[in-house]
C-alpha atoms as a PDB file:
ATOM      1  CA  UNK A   1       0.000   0.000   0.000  1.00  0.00           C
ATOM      2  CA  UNK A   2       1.258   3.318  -1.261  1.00  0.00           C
ATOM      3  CA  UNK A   3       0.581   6.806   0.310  1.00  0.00           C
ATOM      4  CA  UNK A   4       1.847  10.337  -0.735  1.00  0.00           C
ATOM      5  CA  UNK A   5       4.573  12.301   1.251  1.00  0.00           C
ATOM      6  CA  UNK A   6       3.854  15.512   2.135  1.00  0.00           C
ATOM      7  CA  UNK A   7       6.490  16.909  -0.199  1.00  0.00           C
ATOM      8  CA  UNK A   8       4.946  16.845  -3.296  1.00  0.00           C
ATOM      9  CA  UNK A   9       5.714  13.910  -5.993  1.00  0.00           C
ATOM     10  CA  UNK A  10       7.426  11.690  -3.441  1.00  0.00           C
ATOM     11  CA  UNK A  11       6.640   8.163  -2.312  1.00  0.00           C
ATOM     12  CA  UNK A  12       7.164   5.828  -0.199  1.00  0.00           C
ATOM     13  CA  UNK A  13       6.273   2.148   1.152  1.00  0.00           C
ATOM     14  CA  UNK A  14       4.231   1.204   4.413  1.00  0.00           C
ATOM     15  CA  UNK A  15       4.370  -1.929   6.279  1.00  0.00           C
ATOM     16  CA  UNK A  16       7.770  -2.393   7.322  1.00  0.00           C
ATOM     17  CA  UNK A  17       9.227  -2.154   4.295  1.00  0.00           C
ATOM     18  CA  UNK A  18      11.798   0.231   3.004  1.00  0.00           C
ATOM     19  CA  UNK A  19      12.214   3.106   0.112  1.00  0.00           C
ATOM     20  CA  UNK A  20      13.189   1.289  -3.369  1.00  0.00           C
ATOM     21  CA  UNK A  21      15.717   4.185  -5.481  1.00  0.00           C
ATOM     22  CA  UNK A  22      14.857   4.009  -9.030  1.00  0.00           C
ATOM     23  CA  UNK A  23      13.574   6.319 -11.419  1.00  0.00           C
ATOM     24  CA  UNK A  24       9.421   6.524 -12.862  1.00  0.00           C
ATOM     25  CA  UNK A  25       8.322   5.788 -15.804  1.00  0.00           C
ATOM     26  CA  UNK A  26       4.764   4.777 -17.271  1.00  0.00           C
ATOM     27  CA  UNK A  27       3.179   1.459 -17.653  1.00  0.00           C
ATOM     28  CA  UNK A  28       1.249   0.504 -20.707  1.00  0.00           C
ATOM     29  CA  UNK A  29      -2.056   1.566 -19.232  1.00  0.00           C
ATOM     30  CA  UNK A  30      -0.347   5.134 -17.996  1.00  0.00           C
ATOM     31  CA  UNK A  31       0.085   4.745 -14.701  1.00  0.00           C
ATOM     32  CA  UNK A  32       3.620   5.502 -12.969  1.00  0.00           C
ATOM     33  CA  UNK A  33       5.841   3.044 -11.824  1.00  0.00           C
ATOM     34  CA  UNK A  34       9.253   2.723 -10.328  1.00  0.00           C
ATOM     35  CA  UNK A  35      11.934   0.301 -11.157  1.00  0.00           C
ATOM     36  CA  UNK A  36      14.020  -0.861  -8.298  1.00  0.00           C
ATOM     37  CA  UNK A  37      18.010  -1.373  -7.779  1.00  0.00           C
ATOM     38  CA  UNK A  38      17.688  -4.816  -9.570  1.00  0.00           C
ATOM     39  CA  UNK A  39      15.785  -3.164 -12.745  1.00  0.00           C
ATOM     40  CA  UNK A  40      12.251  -5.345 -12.115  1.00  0.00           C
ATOM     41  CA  UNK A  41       9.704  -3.269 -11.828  1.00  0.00           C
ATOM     42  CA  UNK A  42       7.630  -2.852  -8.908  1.00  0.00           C
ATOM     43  CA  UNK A  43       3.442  -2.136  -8.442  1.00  0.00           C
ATOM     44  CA  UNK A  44       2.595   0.804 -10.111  1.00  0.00           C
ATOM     45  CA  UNK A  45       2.283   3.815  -7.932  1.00  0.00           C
ATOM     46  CA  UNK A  46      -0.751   6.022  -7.115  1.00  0.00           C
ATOM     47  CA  UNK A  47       0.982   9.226  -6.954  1.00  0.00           C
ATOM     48  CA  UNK A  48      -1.346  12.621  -6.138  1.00  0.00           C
ATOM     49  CA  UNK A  49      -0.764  15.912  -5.427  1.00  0.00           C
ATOM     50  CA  UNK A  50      -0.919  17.481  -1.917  1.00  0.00           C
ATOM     51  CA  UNK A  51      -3.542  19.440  -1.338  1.00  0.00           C
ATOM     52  CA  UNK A  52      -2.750  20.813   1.809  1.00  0.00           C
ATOM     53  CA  UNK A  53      -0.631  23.508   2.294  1.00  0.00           C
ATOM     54  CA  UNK A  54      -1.364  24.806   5.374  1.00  0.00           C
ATOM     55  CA  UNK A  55      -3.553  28.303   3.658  1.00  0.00           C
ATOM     56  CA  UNK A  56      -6.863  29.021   3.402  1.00  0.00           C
ATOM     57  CA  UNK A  57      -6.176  28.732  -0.468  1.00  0.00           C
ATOM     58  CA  UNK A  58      -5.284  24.904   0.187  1.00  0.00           C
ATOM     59  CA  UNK A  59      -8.709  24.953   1.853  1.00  0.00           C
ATOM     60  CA  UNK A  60     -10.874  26.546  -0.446  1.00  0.00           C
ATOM     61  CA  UNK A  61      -9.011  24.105  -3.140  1.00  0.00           C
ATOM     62  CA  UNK A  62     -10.443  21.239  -1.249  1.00  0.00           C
ATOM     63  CA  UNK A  63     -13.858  22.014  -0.726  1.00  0.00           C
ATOM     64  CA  UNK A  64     -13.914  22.627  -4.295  1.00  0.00           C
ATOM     65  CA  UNK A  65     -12.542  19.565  -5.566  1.00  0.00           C
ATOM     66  CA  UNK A  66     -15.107  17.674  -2.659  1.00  0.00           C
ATOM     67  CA  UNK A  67     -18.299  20.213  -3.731  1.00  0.00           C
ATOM     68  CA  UNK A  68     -17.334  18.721  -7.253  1.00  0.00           C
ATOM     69  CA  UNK A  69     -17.270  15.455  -6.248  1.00  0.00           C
ATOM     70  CA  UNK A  70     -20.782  15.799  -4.185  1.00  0.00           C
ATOM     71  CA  UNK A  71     -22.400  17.157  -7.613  1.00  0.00           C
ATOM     72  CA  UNK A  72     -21.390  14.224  -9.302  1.00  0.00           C
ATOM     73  CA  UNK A  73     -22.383  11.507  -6.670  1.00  0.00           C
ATOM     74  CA  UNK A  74     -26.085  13.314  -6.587  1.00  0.00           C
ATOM     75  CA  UNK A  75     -26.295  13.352 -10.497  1.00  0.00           C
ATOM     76  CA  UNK A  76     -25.495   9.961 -10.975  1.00  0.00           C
ATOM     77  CA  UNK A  77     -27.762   9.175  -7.724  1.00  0.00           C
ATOM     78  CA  UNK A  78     -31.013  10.913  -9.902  1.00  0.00           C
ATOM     79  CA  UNK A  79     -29.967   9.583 -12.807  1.00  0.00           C
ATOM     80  CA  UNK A  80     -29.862   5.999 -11.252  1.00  0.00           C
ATOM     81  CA  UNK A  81     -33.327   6.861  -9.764  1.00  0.00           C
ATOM     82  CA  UNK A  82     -35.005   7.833 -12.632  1.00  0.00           C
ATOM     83  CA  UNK A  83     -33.948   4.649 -14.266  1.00  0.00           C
ATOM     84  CA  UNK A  84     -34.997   2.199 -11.516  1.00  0.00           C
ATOM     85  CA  UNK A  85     -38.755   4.092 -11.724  1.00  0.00           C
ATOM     86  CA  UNK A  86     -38.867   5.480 -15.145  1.00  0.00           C
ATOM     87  CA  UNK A  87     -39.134   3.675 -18.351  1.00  0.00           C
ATOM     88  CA  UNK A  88     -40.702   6.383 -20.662  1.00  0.00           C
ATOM     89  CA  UNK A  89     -41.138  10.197 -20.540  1.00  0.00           C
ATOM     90  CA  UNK A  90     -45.247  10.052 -20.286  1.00  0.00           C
ATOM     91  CA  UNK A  91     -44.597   8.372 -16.359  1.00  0.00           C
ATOM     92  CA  UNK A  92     -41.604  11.005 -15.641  1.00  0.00           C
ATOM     93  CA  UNK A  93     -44.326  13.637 -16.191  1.00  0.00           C
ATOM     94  CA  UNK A  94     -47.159  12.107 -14.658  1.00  0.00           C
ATOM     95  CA  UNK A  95     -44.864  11.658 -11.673  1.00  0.00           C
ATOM     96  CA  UNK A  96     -43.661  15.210 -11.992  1.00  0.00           C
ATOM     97  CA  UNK A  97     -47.783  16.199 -12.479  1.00  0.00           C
ATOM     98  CA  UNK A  98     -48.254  14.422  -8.949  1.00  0.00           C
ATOM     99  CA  UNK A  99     -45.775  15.790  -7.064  1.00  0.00           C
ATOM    100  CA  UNK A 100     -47.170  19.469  -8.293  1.00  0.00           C
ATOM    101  CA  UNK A 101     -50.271  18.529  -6.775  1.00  0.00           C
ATOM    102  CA  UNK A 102     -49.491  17.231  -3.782  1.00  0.00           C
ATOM    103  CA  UNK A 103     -47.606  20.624  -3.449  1.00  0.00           C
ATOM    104  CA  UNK A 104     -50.375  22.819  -3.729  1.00  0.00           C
ATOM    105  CA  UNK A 105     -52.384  20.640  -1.454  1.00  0.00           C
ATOM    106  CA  UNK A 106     -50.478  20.985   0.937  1.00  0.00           C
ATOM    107  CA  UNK A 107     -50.434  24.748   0.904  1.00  0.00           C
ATOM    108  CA  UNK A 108     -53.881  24.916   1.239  1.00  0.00           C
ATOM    109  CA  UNK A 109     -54.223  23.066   4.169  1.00  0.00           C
ATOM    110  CA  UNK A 110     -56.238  24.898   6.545  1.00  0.00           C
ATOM    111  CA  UNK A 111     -54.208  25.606  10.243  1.00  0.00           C
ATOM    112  CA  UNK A 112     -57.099  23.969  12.695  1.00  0.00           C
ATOM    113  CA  UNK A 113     -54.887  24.546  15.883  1.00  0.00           C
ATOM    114  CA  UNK A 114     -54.588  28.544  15.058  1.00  0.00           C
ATOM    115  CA  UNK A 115     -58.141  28.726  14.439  1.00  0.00           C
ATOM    116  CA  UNK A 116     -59.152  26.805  17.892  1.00  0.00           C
ATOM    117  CA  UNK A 117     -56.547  28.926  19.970  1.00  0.00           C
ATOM    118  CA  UNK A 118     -57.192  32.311  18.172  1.00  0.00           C
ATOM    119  CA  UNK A 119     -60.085  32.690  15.905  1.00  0.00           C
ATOM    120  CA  UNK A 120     -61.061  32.629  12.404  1.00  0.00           C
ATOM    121  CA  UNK A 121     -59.354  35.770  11.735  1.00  0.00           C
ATOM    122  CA  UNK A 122     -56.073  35.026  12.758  1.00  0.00           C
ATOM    123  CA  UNK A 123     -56.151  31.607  11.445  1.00  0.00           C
ATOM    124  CA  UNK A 124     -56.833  33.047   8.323  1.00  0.00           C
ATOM    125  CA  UNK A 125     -54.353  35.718   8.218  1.00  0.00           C
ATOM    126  CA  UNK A 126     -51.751  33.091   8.859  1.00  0.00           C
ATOM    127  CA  UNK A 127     -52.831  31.154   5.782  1.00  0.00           C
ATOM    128  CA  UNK A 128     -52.778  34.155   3.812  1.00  0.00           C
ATOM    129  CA  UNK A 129     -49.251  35.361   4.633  1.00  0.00           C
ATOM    130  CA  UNK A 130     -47.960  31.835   4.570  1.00  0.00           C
ATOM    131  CA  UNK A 131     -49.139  31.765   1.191  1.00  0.00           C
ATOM    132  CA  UNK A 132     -46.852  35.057   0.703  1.00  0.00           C
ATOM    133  CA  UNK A 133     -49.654  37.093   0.713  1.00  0.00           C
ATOM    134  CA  UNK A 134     -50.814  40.336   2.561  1.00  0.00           C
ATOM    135  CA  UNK A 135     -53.616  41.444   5.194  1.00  0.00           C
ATOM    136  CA  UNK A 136     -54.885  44.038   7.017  1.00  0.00           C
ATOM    137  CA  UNK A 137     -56.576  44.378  10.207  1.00  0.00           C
ATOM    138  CA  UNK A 138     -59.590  46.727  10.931  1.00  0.00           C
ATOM    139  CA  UNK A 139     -57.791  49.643  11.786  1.00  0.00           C
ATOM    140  CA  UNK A 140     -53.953  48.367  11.283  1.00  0.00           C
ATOM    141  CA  UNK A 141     -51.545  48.698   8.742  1.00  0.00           C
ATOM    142  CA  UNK A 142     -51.011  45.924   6.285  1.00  0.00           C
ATOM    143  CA  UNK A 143     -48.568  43.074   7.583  1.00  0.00           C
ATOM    144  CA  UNK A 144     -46.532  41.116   4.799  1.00  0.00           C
ATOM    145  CA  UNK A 145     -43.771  38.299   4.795  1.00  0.00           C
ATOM    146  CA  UNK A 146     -40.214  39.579   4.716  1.00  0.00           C
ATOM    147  CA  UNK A 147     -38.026  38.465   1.958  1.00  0.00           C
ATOM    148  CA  UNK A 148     -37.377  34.788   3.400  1.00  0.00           C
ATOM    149  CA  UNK A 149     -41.030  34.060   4.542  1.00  0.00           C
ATOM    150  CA  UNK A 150     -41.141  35.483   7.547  1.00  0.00           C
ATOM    151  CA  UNK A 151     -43.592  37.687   9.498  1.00  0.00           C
ATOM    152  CA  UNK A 152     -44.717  39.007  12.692  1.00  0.00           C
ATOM    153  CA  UNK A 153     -47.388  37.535  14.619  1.00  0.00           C
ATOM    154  CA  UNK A 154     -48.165  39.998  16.967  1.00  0.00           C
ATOM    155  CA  UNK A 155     -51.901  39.904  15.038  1.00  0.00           C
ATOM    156  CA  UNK A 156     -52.331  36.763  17.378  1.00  0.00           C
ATOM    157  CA  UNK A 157     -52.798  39.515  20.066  1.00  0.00           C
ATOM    158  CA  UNK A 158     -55.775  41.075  18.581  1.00  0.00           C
ATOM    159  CA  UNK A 159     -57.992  38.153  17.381  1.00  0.00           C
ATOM    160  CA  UNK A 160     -61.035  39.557  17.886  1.00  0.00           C
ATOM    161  CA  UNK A 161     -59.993  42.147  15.457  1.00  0.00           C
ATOM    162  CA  UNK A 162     -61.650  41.127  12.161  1.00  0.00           C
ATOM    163  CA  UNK A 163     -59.669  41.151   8.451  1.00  0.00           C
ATOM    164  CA  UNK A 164     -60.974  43.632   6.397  1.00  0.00           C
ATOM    165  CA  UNK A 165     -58.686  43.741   3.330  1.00  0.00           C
ATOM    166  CA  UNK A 166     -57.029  40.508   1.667  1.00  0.00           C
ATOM    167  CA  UNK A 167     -53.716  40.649  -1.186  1.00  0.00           C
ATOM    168  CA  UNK A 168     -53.278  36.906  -2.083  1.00  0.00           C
ATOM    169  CA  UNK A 169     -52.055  37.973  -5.821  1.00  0.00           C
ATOM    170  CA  UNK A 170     -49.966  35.378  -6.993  1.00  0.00           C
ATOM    171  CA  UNK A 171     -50.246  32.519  -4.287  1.00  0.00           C
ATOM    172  CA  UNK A 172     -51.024  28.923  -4.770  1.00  0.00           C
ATOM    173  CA  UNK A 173     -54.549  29.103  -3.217  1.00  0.00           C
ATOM    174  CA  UNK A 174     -57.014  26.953  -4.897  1.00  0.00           C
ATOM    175  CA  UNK A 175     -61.001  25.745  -4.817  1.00  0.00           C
ATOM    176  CA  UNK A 176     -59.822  24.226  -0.986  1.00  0.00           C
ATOM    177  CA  UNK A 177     -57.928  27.095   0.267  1.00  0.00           C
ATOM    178  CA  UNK A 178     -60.998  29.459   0.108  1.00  0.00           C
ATOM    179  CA  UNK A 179     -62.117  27.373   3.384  1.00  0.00           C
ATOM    180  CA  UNK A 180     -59.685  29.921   5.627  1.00  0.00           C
ATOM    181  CA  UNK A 181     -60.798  33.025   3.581  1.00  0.00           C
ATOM    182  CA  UNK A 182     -64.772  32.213   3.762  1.00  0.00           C
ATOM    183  CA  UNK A 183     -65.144  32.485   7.599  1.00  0.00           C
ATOM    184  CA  UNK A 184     -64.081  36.121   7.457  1.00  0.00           C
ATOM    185  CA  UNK A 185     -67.041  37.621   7.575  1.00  0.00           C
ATOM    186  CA  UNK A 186     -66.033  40.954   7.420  1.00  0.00           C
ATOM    187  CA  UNK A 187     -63.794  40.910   4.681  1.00  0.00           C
ATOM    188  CA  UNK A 188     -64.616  43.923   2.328  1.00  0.00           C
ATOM    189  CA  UNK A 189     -61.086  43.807  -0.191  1.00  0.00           C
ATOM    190  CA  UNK A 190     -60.071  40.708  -1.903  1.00  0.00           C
ATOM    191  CA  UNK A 191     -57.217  40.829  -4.741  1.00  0.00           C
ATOM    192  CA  UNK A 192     -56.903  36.974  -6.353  1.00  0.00           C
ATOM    193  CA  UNK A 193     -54.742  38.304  -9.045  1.00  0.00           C
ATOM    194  CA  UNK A 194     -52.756  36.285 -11.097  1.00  0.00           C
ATOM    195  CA  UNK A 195     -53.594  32.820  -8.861  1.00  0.00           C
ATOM    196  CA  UNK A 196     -52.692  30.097 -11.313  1.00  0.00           C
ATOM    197  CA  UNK A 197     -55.320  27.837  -9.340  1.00  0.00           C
ATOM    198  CA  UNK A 198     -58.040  29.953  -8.989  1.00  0.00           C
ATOM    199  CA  UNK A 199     -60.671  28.841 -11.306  1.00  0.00           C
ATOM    200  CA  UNK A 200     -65.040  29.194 -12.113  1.00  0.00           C
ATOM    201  CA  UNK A 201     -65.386  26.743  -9.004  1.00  0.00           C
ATOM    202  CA  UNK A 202     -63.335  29.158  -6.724  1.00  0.00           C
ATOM    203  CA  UNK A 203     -65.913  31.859  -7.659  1.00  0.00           C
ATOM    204  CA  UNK A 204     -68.743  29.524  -7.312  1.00  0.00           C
ATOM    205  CA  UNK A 205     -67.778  29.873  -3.640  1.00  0.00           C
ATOM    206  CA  UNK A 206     -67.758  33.737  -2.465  1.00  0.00           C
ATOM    207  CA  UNK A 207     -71.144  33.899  -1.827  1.00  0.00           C
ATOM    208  CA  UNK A 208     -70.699  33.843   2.129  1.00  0.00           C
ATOM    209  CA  UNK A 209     -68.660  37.142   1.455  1.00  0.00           C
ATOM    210  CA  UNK A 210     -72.000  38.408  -0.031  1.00  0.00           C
ATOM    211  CA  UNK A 211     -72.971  40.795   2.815  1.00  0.00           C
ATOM    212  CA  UNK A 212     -69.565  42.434   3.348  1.00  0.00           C
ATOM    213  CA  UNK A 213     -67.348  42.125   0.195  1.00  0.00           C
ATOM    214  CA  UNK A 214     -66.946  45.169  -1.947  1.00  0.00           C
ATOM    215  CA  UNK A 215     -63.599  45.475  -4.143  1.00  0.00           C
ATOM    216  CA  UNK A 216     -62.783  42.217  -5.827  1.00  0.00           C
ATOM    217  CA  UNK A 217     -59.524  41.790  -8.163  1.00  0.00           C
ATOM    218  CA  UNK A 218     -59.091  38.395 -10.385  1.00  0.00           C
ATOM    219  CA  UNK A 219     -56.764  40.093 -13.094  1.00  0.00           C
ATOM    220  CA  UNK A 220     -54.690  37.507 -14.755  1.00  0.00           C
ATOM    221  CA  UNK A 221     -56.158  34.545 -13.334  1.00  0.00           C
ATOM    222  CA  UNK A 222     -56.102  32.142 -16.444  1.00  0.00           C
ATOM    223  CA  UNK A 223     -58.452  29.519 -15.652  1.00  0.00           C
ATOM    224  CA  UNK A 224     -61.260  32.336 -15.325  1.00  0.00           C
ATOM    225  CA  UNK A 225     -63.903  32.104 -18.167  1.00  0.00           C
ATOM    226  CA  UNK A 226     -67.705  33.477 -18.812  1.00  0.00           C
ATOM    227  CA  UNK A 227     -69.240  30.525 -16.641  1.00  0.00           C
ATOM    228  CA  UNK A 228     -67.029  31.582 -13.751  1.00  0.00           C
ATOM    229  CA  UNK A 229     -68.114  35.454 -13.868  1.00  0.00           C
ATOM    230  CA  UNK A 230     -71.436  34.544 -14.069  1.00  0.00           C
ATOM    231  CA  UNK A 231     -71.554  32.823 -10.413  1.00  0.00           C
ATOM    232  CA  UNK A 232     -70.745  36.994  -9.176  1.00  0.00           C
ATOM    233  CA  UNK A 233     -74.472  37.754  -9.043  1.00  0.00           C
ATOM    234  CA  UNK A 234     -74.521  37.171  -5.634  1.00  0.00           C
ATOM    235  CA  UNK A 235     -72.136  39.927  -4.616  1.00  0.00           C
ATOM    236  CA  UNK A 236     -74.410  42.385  -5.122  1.00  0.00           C
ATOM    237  CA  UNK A 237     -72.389  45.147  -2.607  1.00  0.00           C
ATOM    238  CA  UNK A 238     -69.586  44.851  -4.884  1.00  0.00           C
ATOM    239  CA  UNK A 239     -67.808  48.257  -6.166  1.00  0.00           C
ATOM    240  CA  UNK A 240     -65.351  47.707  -7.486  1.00  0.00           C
ATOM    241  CA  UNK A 241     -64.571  44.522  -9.902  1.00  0.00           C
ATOM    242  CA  UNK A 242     -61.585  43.808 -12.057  1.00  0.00           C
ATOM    243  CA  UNK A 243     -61.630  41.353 -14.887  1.00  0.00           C
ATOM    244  CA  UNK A 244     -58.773  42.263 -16.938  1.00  0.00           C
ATOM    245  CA  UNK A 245     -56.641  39.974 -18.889  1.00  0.00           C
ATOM    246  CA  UNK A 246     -58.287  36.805 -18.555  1.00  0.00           C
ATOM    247  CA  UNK A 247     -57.260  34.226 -21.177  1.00  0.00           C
ATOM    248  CA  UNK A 248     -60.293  32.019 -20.557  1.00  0.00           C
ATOM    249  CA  UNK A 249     -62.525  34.820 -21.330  1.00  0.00           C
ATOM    250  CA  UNK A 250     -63.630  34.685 -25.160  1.00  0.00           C
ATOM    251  CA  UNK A 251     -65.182  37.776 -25.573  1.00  0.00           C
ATOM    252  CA  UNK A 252     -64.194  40.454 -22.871  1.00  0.00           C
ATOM    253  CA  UNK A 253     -66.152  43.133 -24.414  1.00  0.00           C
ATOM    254  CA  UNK A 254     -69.322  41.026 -24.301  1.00  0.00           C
ATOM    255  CA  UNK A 255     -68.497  39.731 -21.450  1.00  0.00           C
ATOM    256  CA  UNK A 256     -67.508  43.321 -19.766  1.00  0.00           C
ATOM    257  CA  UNK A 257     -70.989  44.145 -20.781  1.00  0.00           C
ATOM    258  CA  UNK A 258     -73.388  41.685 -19.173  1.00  0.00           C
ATOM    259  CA  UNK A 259     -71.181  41.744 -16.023  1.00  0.00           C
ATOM    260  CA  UNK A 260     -71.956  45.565 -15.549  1.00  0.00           C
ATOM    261  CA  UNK A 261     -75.877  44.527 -16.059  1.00  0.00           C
ATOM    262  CA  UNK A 262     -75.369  41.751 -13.611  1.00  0.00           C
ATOM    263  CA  UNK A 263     -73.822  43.960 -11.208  1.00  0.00           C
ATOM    264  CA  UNK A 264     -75.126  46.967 -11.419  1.00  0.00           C
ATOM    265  CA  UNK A 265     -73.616  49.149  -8.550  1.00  0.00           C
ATOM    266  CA  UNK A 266     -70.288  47.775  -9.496  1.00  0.00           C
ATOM    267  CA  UNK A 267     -67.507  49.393 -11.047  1.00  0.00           C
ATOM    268  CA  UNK A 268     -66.399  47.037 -13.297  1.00  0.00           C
ATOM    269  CA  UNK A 269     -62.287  47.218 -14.909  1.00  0.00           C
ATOM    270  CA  UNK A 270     -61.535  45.216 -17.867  1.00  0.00           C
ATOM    271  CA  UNK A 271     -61.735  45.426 -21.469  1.00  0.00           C
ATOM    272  CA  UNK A 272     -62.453  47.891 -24.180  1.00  0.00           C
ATOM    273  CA  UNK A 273     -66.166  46.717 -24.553  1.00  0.00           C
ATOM    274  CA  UNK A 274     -65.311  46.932 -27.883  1.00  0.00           C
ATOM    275  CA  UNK A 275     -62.877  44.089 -28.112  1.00  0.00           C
ATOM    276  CA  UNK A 276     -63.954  40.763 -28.848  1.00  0.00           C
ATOM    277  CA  UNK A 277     -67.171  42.184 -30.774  1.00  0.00           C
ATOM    278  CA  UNK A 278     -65.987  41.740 -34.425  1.00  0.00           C
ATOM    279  CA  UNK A 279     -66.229  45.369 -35.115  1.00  0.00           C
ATOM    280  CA  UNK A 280     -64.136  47.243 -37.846  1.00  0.00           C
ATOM    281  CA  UNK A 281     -62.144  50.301 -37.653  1.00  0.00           C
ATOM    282  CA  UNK A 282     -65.010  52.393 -38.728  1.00  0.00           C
ATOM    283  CA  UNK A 283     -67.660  50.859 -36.523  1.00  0.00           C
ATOM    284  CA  UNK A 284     -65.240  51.398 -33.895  1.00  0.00           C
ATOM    285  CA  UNK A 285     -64.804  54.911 -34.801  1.00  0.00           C
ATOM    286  CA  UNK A 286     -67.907  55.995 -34.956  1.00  0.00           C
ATOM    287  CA  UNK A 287     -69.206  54.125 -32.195  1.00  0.00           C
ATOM    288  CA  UNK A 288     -66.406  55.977 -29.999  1.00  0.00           C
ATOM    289  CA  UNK A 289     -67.408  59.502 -31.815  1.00  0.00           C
ATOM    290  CA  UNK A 290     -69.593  61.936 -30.266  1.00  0.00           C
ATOM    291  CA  UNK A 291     -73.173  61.725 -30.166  1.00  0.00           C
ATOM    292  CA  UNK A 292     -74.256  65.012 -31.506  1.00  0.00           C
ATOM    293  CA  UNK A 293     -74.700  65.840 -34.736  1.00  0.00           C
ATOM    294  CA  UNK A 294     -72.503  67.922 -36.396  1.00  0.00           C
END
């Protein structure tokens, strides 16, 4: 057994036995070896480079060169486990699909224990700002997750103080995390914008926020449609409604329209009422001229 010296490019034997002089030079499959006194060759030595030189460059070298070597054990260890489960790309996404889901789900678990301790309110604040979202209090200032997550919980103080204004824009909350939001009962601003998950079911849902909802925001949500916007009659103390940039939606002029008829008393932000309608330039133009007569 062969180990290196800590002078670079030297060897030497363990196990009794003692240093053999002879010069180095490579075997057929290029690995070093030394011939002794006598001219037979011994085992080929396994000659390496020190890599300590007592520096912190010597130790930034090595956890380099063991970082490397990490990378490489974990690629091959995915790449050996997509093999063992794998055998064709439709079950790698499928698998991928499922993990997704489970994801998601598990976001919108609802936090029992906060809601038995504290309240309805606070339990769903918490579910809002762990969802990176925003809330305000009656009468506080708007609390929001820091950079890395994390957030005061001094509203656990207050929980008889009811949420009045609601930012999940963006979040994972789907058709089962609308179980924290429903119980507040007070809730008068809701934003939903650009919620891949929020869907025509999810609005089928807001009617419990019928008596005390008034600004509503589902810009960018794009599994919105018609059918979806249609389930809004209830909210009749809305005010102000945006529906802007909704894929789903086939015509958002049309659409635009009958949603201010269904809610009357409601501003409603979207579309050019014109879009979607088939018109030409000069229909448009004239329809956008001024009434009186020249």
């Amino acid at each position: 057994m062969l180990e290196t010296d800590m002078r670079p490019w030297r060897a030497r034997t363990i196990g009794g036995g003692r240093r053999q002089p002879g010069r180095l030079e490579r075997t057929r499959g290029g690995e070093l070896a030394e011939r002794n006194q006598w001219g037979s060759r011994v085992r080929p030595l396994h000659l390496m480079a020190p890599v300590w030189n007592w520096g912190t460059r010597g130790i930034r070298g090595l956890s380099k060169a063991v970082a490397r070597e990490g990378s490489q054990r974990k690629e091959r260890s995915l790449l050996q486990f997509l093999a063992d489960h794998f055998y064709d790309v439709q079950a790698l996404r499928e698998y991928l699909l499922q993990k997704q889901v489970l994801k998601v789900h598990q976001k919108n678990r609802p936090f029992t224990h906060i809601k038995e301790h504290f309240g309805p309110h606070a339990a769903g604040a918490y579910f809002i700002l762990k969802q990176g979202g925003a809330v305000r209090f009656q009468g506080k200032e708007w609390i929001r997750p820091n950079a890395r997550g994390r957030f005061s919980l001094d509203f656990l103080t207050f929980p008889a103080v009811p949420v009045e204004a609601v930012d999940a824009s963006g979040s994972a909350i789907n058709y089962h995390g609308l179980d924290s939001l429903l119980t507040l009962k007070e809730l008068q601003s809701l934003w939903l914008r650009h919620c891949p998950h929020v869907d025509d079911w999810c609005l089928s849902r807001l009617h419990p926020l019928a008596n005390s909802l008034q600004e509503l925001s589902l810009a960018g949500c794009p599994r919105i449609s018609e059918r979806g916007l249609a389930c809004l009659h209830h909210l009749q103390n809305l005010r102000r409604l945006d529906i802007s940039n909704l894929p789903a939606v086939s015509n958002p002029g049309l659409t635009q329209i009958l949603v201010e008829e269904m809610l009357p008393n409601c501003e409603v932000l979207g579309a050019d009422w014109t879009q979607g309608l088939g018109l030409g330039p000069e229909e448009q133009s004239r329809d956008t001229a001024s009434p009186v007569p020249a």
